[in-house]
Each structure stands twice: as C-alpha cells, then as structure tokens.
PDB file of N, CA and C in Angstrom:
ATOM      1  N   UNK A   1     141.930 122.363 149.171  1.00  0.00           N
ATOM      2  CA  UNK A   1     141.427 123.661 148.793  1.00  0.00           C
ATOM      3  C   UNK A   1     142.421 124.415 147.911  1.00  0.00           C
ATOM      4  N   UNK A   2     143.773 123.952 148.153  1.00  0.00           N
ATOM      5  CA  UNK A   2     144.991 124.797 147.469  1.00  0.00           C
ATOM      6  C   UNK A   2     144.717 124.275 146.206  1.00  0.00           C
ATOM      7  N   UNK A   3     144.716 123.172 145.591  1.00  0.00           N
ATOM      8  CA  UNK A   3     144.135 122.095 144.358  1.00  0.00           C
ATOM      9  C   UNK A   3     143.465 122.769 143.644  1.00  0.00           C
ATOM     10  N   UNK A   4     142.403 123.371 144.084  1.00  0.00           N
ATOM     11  CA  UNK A   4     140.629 123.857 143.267  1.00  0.00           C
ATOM     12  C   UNK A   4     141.062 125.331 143.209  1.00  0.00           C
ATOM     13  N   UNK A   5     141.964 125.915 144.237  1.00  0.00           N
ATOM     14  CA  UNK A   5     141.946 127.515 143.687  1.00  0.00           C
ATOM     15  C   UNK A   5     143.342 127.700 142.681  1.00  0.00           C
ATOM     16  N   UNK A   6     143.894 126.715 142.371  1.00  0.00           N
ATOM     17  CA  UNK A   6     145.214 126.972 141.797  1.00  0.00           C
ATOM     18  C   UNK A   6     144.392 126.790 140.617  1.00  0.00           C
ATOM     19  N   UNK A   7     143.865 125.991 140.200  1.00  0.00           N
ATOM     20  CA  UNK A   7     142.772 125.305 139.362  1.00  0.00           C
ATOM     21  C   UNK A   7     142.040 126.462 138.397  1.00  0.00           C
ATOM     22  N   UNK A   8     141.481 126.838 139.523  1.00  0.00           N
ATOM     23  CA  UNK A   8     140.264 128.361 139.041  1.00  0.00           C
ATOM     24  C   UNK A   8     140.763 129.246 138.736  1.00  0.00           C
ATOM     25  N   UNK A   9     142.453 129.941 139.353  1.00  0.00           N
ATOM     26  CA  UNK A   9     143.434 130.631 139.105  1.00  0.00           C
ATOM     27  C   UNK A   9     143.546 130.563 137.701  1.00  0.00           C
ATOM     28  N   UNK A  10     143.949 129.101 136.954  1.00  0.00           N
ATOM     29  CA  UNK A  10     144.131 128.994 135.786  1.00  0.00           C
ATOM     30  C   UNK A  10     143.283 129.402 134.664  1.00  0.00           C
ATOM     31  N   UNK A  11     142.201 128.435 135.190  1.00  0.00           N
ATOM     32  CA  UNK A  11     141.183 128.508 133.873  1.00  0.00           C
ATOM     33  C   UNK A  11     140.745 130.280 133.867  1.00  0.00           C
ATOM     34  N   UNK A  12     141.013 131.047 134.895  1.00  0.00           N
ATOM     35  CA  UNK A  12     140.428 132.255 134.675  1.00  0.00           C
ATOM     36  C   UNK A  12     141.456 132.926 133.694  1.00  0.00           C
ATOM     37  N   UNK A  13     143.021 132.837 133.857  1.00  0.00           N
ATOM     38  CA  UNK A  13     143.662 133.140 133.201  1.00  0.00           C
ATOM     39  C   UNK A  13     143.270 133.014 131.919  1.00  0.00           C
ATOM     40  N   UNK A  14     143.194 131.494 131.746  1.00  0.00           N
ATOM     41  CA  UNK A  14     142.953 131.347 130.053  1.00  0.00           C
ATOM     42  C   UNK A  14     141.592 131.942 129.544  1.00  0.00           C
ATOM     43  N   UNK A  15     140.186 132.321 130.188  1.00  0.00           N
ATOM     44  CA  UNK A  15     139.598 133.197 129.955  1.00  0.00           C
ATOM     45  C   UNK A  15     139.964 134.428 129.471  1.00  0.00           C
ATOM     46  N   UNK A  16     140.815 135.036 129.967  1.00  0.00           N
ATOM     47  CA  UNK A  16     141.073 136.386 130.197  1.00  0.00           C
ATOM     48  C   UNK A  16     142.274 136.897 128.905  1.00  0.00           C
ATOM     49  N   UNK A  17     143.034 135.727 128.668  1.00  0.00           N
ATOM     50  CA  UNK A  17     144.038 135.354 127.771  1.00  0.00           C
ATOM     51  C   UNK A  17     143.371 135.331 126.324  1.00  0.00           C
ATOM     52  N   UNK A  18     142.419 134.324 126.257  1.00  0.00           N
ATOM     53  CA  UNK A  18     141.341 134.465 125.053  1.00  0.00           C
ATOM     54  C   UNK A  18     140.685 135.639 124.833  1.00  0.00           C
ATOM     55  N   UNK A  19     140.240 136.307 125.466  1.00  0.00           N
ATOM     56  CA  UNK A  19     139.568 137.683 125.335  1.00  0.00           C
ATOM     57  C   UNK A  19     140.606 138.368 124.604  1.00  0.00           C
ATOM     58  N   UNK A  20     141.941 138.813 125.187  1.00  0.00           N
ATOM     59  CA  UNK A  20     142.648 139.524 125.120  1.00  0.00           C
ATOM     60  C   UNK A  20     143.234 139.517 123.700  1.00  0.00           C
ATOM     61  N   UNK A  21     143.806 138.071 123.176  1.00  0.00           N
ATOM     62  CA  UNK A  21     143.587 137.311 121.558  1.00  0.00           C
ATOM     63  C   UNK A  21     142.802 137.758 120.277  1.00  0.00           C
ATOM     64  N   UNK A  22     141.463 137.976 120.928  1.00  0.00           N
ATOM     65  CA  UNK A  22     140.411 138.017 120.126  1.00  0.00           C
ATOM     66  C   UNK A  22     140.754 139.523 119.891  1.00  0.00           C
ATOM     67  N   UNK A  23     140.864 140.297 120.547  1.00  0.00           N
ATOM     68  CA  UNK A  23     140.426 141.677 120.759  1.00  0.00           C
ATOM     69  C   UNK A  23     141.548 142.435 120.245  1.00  0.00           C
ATOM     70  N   UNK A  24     142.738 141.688 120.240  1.00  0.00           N
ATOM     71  CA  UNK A  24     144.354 141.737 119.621  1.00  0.00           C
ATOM     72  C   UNK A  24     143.825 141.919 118.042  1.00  0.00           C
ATOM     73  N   UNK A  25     142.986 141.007 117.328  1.00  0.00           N
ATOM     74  CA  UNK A  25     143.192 140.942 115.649  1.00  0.00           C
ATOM     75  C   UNK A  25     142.004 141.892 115.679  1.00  0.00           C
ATOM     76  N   UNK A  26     141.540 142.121 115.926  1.00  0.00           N
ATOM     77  CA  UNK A  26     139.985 143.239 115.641  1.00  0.00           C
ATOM     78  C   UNK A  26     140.696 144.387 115.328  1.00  0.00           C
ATOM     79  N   UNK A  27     139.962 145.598 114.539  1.00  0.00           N
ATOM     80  CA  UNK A  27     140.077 146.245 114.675  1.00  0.00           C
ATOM     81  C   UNK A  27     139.111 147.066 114.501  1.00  0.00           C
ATOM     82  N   UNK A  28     138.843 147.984 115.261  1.00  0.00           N
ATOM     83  CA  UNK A  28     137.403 148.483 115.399  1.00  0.00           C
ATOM     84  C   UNK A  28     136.699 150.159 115.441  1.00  0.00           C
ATOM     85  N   UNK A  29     136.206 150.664 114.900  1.00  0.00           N
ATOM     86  CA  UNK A  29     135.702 152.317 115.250  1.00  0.00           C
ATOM     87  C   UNK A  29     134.551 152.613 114.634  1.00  0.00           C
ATOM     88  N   UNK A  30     134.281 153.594 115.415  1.00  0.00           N
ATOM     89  CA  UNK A  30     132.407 154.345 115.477  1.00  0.00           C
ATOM     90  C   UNK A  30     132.457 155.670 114.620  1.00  0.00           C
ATOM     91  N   UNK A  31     131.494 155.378 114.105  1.00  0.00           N
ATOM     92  CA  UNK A  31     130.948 156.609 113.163  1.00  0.00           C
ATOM     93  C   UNK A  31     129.680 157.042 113.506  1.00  0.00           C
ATOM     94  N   UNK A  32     129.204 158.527 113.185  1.00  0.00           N
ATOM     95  CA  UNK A  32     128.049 158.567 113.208  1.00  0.00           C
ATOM     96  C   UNK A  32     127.458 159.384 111.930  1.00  0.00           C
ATOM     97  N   UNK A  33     126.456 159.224 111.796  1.00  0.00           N
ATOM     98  CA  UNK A  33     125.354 160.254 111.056  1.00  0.00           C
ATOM     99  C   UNK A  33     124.184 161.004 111.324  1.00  0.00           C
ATOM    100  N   UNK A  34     124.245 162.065 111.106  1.00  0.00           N
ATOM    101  CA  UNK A  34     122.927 163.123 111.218  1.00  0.00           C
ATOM    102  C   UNK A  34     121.759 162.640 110.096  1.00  0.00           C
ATOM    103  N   UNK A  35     120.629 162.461 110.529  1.00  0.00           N
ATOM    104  CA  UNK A  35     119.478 162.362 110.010  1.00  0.00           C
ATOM    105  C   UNK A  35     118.206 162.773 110.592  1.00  0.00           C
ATOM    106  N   UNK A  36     117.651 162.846 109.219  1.00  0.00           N
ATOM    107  CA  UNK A  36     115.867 163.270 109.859  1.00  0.00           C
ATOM    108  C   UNK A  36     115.110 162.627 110.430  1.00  0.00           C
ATOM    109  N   UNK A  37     115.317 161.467 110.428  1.00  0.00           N
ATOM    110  CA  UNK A  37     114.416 160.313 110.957  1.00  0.00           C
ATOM    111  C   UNK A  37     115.126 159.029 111.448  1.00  0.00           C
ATOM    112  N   UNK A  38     115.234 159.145 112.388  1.00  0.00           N
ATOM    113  CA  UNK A  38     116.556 157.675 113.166  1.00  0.00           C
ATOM    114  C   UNK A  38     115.851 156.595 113.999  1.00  0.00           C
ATOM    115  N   UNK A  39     115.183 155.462 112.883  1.00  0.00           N
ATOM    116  CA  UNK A  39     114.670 154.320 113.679  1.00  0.00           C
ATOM    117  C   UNK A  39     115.659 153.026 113.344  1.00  0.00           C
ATOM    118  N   UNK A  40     115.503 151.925 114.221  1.00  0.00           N
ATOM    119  CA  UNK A  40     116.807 150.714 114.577  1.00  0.00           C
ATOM    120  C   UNK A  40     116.460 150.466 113.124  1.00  0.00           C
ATOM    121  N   UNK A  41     115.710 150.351 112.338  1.00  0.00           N
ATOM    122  CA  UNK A  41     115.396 149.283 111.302  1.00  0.00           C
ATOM    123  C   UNK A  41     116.356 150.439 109.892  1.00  0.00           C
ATOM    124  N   UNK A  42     116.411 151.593 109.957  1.00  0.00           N
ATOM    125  CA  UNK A  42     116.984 153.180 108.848  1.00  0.00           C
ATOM    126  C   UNK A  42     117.984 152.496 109.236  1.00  0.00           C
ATOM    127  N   UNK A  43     118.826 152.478 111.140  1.00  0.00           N
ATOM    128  CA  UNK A  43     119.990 153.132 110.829  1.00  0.00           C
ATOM    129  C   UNK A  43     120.944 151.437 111.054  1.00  0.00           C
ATOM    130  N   UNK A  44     120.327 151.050 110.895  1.00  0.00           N
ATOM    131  CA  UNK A  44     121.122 149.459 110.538  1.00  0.00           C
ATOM    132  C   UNK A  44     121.099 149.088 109.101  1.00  0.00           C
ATOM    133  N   UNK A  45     120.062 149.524 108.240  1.00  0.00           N
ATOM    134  CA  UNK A  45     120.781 149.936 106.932  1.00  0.00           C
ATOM    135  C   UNK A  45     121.365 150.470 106.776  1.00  0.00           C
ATOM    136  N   UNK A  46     121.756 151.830 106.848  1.00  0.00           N
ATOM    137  CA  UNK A  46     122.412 152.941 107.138  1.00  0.00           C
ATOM    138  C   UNK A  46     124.169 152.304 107.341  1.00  0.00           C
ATOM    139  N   UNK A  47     124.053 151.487 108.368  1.00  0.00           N
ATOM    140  CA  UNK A  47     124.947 151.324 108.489  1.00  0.00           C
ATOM    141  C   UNK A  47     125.984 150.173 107.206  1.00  0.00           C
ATOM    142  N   UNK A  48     124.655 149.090 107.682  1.00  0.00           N
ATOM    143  CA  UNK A  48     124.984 147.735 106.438  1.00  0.00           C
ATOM    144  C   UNK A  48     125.876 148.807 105.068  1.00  0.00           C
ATOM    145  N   UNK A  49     125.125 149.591 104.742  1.00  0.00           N
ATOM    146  CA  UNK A  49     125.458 150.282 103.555  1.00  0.00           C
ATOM    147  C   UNK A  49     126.243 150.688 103.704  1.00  0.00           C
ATOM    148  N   UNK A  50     127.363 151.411 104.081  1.00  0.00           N
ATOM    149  CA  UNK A  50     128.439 152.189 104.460  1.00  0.00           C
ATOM    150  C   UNK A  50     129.657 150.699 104.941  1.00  0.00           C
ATOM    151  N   UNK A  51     129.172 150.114 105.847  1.00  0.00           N
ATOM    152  CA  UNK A  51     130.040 148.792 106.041  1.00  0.00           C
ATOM    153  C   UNK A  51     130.667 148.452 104.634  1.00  0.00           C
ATOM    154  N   UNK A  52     129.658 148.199 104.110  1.00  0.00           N
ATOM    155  CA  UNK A  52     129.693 147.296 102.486  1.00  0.00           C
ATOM    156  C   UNK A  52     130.786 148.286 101.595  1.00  0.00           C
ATOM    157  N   UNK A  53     130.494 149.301 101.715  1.00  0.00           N
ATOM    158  CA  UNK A  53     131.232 150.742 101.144  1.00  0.00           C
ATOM    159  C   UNK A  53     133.033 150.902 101.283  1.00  0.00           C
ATOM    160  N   UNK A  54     133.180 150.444 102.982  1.00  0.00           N
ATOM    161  CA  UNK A  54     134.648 150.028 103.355  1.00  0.00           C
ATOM    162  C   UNK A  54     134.973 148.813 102.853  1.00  0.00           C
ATOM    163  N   UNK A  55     134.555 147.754 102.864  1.00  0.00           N
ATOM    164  CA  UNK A  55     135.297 146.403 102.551  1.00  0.00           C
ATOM    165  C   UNK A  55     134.345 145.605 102.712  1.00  0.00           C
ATOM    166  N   UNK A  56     134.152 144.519 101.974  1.00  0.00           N
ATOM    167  CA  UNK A  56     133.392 143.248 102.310  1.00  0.00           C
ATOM    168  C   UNK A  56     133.984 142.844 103.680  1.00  0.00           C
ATOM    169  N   UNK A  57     135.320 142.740 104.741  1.00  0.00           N
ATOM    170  CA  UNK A  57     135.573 141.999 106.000  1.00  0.00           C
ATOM    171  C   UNK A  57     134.795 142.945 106.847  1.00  0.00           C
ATOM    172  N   UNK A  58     134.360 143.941 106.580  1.00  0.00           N
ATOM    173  CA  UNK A  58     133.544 144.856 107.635  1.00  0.00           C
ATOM    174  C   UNK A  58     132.633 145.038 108.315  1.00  0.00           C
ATOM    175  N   UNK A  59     132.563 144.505 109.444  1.00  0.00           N
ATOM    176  CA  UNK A  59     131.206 144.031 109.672  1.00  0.00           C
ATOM    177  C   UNK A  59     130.508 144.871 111.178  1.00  0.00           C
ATOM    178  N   UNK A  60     129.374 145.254 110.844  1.00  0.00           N
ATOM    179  CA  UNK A  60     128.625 146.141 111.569  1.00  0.00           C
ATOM    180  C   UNK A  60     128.177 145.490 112.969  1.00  0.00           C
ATOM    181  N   UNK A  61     128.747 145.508 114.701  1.00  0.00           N
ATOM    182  CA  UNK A  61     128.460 145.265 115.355  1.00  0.00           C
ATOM    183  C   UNK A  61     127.722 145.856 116.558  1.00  0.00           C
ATOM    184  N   UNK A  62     127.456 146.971 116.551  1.00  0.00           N
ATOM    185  CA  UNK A  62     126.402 147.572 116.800  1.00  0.00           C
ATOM    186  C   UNK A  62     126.033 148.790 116.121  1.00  0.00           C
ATOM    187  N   UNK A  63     124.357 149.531 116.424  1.00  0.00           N
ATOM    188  CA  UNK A  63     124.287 150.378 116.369  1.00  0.00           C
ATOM    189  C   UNK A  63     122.848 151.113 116.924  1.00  0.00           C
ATOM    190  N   UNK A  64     122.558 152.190 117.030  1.00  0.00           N
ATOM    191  CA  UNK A  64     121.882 152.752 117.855  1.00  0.00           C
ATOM    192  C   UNK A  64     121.813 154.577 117.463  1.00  0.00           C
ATOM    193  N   UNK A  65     120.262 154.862 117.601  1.00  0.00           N
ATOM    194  CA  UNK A  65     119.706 156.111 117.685  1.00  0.00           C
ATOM    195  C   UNK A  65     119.985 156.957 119.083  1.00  0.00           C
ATOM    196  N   UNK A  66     120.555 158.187 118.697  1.00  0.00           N
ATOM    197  CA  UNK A  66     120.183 159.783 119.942  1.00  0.00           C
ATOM    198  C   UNK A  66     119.830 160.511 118.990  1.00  0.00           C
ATOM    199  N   UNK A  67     120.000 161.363 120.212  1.00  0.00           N
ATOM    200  CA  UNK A  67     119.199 162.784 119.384  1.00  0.00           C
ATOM    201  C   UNK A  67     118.168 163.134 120.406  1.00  0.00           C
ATOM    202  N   UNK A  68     117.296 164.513 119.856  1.00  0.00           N
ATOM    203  CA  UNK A  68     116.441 164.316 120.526  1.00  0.00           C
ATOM    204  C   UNK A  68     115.370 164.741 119.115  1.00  0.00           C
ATOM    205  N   UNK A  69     114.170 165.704 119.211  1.00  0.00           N
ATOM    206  CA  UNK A  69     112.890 165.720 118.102  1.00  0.00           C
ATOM    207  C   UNK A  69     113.314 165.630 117.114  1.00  0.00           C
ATOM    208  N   UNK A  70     114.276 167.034 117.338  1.00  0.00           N
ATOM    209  CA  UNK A  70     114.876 167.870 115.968  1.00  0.00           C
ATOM    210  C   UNK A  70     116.075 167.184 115.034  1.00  0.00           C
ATOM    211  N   UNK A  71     116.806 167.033 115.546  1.00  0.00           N
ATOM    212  CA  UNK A  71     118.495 166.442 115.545  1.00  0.00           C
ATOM    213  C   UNK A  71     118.322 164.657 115.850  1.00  0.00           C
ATOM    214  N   UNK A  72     118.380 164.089 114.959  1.00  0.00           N
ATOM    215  CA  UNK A  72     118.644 162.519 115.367  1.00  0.00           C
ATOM    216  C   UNK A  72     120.441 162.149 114.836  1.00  0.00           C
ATOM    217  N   UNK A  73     120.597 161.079 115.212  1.00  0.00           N
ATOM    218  CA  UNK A  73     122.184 160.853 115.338  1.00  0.00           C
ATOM    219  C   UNK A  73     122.043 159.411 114.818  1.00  0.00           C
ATOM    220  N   UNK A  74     122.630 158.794 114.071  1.00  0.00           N
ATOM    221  CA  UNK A  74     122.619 157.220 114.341  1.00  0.00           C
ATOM    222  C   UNK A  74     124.375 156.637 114.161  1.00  0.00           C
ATOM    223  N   UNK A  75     124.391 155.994 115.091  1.00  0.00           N
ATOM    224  CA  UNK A  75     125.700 155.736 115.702  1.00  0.00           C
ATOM    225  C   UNK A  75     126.373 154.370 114.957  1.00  0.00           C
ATOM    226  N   UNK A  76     127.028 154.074 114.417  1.00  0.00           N
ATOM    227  CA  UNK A  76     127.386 152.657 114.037  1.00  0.00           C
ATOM    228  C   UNK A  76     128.907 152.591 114.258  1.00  0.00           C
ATOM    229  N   UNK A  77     128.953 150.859 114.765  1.00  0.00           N
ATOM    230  CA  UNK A  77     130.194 150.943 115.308  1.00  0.00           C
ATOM    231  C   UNK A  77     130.603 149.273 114.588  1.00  0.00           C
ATOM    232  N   UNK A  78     131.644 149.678 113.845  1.00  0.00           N
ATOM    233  CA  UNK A  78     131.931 148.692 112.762  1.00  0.00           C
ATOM    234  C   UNK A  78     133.529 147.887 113.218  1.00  0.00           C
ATOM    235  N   UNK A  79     133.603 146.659 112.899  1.00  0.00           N
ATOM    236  CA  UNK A  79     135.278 145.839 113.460  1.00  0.00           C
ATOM    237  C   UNK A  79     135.158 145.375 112.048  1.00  0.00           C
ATOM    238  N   UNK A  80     136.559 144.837 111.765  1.00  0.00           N
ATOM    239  CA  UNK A  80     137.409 144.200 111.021  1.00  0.00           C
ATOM    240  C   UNK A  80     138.474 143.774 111.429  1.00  0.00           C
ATOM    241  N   UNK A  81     138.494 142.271 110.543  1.00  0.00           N
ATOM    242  CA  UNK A  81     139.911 141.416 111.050  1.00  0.00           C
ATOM    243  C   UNK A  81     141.337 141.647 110.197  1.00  0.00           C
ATOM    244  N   UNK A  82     142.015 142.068 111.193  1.00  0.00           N
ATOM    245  CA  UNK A  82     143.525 142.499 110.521  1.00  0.00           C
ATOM    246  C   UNK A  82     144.004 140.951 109.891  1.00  0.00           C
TER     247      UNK A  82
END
C-alpha cells in the first residue's frame, strides 16, 4: 500500500507541477466594454477584434455578457505567451 500511495503522491505532484509551468509563461487580463446590444456571437467579435489590435500572440480565451436591459457589459479575457 506504501508502493501505490508514494506512487500517486508523485504523479499528483507532476500534475500540479505542469499546471503551475503552463500558467508561469501566460500572461493574462480582462477587459470590458459597454454596449447596446451584448449577444455571445457581437461580443466574441468584439473581442477577436481588439485581440488582433494588441498582437497577433493574443489570443481570446473567454468571454461573456452582464448587464442588465439598459446597460450591457461584454467581458473578454485575453492570454499571451511571454
């Protein structure tokens, strides 16, 4: 039993080690914009466009509408590799 948890000990490490790697060269931050009309299909152009605007390595990994009737928001949250 000491065998299989020293084992699982490891490989979780190196999980956790890789994450940590990845997340080391990123570099990443959120913007938003006010608009009149905030649907997924606007504000992922919205975003594409503005990505493209910073740098071709810029790449748009999420994004998403608030707001409520009046006031819409669309949120984009962009990484690049150092």
């Amino acid at each position: 039993m000491d065998r299989r948890h020293a084992i699982t000990c490891f490989l979780f490490a190196i999980v956790l080690l890789g994450d940590f790697a990845v997340a080391a060269d990123d570099y990443c931050f959120e913007e938003y914009q006010d608009c009149v009309i905030c649907t997924g299909f606007l504000c992922k152009a919205g975003c594409w466009v503005n990505a493209k605007l910073y740098g071709s390595d810029v790449k748009v990994k999420k994004h998403y509408c608030t707001g409520s009737m009046l006031k819409h928001r669309c949120h984009c949250y962009y990484c690049t590799h150092w």
